[in-house]
Protein backbone atom coordinates (compact mmCIF):
# COMPACT_ATOMS: atom_id res chain seq x y z
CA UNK A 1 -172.57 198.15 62.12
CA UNK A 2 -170.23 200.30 64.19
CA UNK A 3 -167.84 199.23 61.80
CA UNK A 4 -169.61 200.63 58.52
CA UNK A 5 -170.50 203.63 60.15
CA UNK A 6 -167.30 204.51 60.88
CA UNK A 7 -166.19 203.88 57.29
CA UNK A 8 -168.74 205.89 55.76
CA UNK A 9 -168.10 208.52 58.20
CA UNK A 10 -164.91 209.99 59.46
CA UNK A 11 -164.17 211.05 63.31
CA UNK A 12 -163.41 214.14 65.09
CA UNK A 13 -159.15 212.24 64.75
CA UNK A 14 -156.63 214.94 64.01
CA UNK A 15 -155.69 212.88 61.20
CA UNK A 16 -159.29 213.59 59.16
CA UNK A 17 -159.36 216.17 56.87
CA UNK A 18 -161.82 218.57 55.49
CA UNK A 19 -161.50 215.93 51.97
CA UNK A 20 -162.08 212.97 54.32
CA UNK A 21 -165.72 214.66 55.07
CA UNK A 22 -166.13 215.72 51.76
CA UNK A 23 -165.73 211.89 50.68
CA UNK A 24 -168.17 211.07 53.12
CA UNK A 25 -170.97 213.50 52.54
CA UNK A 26 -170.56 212.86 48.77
CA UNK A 27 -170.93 208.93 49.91
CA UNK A 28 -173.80 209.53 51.53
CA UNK A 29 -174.90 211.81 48.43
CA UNK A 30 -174.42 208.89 46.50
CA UNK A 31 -176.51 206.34 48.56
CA UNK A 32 -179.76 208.55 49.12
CA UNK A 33 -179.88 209.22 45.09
CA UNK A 34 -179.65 205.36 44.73
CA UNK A 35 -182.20 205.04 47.20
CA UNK A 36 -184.55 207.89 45.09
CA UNK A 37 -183.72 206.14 42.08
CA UNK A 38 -186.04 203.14 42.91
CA UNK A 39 -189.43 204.49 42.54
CA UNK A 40 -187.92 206.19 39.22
CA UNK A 41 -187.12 203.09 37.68
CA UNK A 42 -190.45 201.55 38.67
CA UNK A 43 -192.26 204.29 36.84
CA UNK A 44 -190.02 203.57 33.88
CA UNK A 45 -191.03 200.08 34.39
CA UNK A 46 -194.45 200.96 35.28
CA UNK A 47 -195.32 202.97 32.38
CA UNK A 48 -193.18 200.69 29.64
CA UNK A 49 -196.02 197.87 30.98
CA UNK A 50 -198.73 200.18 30.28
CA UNK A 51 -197.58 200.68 26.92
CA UNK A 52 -197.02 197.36 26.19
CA UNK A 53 -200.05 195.98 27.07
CA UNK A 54 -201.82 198.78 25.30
CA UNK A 55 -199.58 197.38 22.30
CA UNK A 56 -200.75 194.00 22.77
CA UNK A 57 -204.57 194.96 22.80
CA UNK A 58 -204.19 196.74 19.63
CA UNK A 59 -202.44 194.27 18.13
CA UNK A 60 -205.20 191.39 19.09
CA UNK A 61 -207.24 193.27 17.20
CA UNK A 62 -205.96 194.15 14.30
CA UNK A 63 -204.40 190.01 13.87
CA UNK A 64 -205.94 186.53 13.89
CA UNK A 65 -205.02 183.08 14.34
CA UNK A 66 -205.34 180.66 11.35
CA UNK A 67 -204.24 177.10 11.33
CA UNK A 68 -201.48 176.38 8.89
CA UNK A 69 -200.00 172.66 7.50
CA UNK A 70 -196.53 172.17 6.92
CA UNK A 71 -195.43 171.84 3.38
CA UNK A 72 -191.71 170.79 4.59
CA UNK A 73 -190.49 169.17 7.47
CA UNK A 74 -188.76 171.71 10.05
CA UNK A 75 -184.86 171.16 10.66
CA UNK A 76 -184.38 168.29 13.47
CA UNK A 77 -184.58 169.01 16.98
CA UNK A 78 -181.48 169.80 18.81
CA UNK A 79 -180.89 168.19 22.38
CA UNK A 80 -179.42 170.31 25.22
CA UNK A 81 -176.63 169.46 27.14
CA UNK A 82 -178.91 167.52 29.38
CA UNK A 83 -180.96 166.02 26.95
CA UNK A 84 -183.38 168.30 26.71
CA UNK A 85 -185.23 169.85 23.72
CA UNK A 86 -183.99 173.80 23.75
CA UNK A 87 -187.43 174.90 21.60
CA UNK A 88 -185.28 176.44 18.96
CA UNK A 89 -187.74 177.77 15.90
CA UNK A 90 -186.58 177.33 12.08
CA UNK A 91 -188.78 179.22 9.05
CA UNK A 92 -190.42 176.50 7.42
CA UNK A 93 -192.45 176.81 4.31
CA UNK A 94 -196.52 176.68 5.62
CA UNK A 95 -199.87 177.12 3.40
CA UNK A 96 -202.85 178.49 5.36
CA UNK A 97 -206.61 179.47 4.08
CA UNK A 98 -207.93 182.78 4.43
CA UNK A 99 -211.38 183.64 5.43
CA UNK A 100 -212.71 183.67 1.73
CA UNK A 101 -211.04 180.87 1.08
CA UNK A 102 -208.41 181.59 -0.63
CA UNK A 103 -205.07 179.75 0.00
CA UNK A 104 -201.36 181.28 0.32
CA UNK A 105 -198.46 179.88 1.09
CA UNK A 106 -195.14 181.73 3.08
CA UNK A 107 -192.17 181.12 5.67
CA UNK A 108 -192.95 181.40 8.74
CA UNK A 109 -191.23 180.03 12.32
CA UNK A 110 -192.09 176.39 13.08
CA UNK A 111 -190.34 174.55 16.52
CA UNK A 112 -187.32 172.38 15.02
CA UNK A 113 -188.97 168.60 14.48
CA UNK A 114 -191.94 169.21 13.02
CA UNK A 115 -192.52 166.97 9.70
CA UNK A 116 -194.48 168.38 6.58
CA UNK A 117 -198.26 167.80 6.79
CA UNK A 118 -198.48 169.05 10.68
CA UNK A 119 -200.32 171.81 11.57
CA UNK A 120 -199.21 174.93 14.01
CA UNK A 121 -200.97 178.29 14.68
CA UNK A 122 -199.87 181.35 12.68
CA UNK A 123 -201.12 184.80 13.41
CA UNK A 124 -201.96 187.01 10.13
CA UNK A 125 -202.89 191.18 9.83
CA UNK A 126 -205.86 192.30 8.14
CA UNK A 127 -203.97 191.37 4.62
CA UNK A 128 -203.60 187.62 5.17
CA UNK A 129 -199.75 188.01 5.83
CA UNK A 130 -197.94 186.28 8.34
CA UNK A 131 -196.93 188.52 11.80
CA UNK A 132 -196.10 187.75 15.20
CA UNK A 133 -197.85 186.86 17.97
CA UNK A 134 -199.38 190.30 19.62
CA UNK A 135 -197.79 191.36 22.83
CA UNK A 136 -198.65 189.34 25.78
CA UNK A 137 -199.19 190.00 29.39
CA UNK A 138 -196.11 187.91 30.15
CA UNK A 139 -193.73 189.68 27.69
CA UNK A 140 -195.15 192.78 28.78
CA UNK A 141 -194.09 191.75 32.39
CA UNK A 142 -191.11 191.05 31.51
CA UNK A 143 -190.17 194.02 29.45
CA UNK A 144 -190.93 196.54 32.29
CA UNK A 145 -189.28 194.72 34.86
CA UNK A 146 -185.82 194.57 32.39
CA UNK A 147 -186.48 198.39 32.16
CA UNK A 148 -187.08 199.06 35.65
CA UNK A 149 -184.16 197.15 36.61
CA UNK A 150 -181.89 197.85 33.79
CA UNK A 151 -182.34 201.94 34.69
CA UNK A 152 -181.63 201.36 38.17
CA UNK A 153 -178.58 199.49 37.22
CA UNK A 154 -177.52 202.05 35.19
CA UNK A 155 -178.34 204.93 37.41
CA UNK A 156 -176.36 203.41 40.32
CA UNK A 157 -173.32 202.50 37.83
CA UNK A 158 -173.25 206.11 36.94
CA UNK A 159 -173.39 207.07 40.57
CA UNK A 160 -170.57 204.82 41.48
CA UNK A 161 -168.19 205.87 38.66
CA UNK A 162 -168.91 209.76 40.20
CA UNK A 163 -167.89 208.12 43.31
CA UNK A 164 -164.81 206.22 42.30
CA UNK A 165 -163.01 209.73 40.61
CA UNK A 166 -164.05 211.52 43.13
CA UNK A 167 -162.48 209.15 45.48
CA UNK A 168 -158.77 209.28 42.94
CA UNK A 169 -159.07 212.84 43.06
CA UNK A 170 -159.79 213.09 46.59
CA UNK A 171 -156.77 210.45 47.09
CA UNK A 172 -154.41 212.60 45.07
CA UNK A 173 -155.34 215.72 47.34
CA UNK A 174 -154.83 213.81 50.22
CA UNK A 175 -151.42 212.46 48.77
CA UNK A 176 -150.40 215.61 48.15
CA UNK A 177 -151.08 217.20 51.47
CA UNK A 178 -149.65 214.86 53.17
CA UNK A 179 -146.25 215.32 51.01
CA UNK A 180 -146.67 218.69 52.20
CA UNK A 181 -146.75 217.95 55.56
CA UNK A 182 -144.02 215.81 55.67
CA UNK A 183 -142.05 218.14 54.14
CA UNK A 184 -142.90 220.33 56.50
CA UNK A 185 -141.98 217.81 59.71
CA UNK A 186 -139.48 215.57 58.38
CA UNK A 187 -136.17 217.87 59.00
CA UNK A 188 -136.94 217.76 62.55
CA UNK A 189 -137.18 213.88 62.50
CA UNK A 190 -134.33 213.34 60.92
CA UNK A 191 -132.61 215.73 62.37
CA UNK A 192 -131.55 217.53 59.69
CA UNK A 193 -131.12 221.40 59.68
CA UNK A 194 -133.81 223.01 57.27
């Protein structure tokens, strides 16, 4: 811990300059507006749920689910590397039946494997026409915390980048000072008359 400190923060050596502070405060700069950033990104988060699930309610109202038969059989189902069926969805050709009875017919996504003659859940609009699924809790979740945690990301790789040119100018002022300064010295270490 003594350790980091000291990184973070120069000493009272006659070697530190007034840049080596500046570095520091700047790092420190740096850290406490990562630190605010958090309950920023939350609220992003936060409020990108809100809207989401406000999304989804509307959209459970305004759709229904209709049972529709397969009229072709879906593409064959793919195994993973393990053996395992990935879920991958193909648009298959489906007929459903309206509430007055009418039938249509449309592409819609069907999991791979699926012969012609089974029946899946579509949702439709008010018009009979195939949509997706409304907005669910879970996607909602999962949205906001991508948005929370994407900002922060982004927020902090901003910050960094301000620290990492600060840091190469910083390094080119202290390069330069101390070419200064040796310029300065060096004649009397070498022993050469200035």
């Amino acid at each position: 811990m003594k350790r980091l400190v000291r990184r973070l923060w120069p000493g009272r050596g006659a070697l530190v300059r007034r840049v080596d502070r500046a570095e520091a405060v700047l790092r420190l700069v740096v850290l406490v507006a990562a630190i605010v950033l958090v309950p920023i990104a939350l609220t992003l988060g936060s409020e990108t749920y809100a809207g989401q699930v406000h999304a989804g309610e509307e959209q459970r109202q305004a759709r229904h689910q209709v049972a529709a038969t397969l009229l072709q059989d879906a593409p064959g189902a793919s195994m993973g590397a393990g053996g395992e069926s990935p879920g991958n969805r193909s648009g298959v050709r489906v007929r459903w039946t309206l509430a007055d009875g009418a039938e249509r017919t449309g592409t819609v996504p069907a999991a791979d494997g699926l012969h012609a003659g089974a029946t899946i859940t579509i949702w439709l609009d008010e018009a009979g026409d195939p949509v997706t699924e409304p907005v669910s809790l879970d996607r909602a979740a999962a949205g906001a915390i991508a948005v929370a945690f994407g900002s922060w990301i982004v927020g902090v790789g901003l910050l960094v980048a301000l620290l990492v040119v600060a840091h190469i100018m910083m390094n080119r002022r202290r390069s330069e000072a101390w070419r200064r300064e040796w310029a300065r010295v060096e004649p009397n270490w070498s022993r050469r008359p200035i």
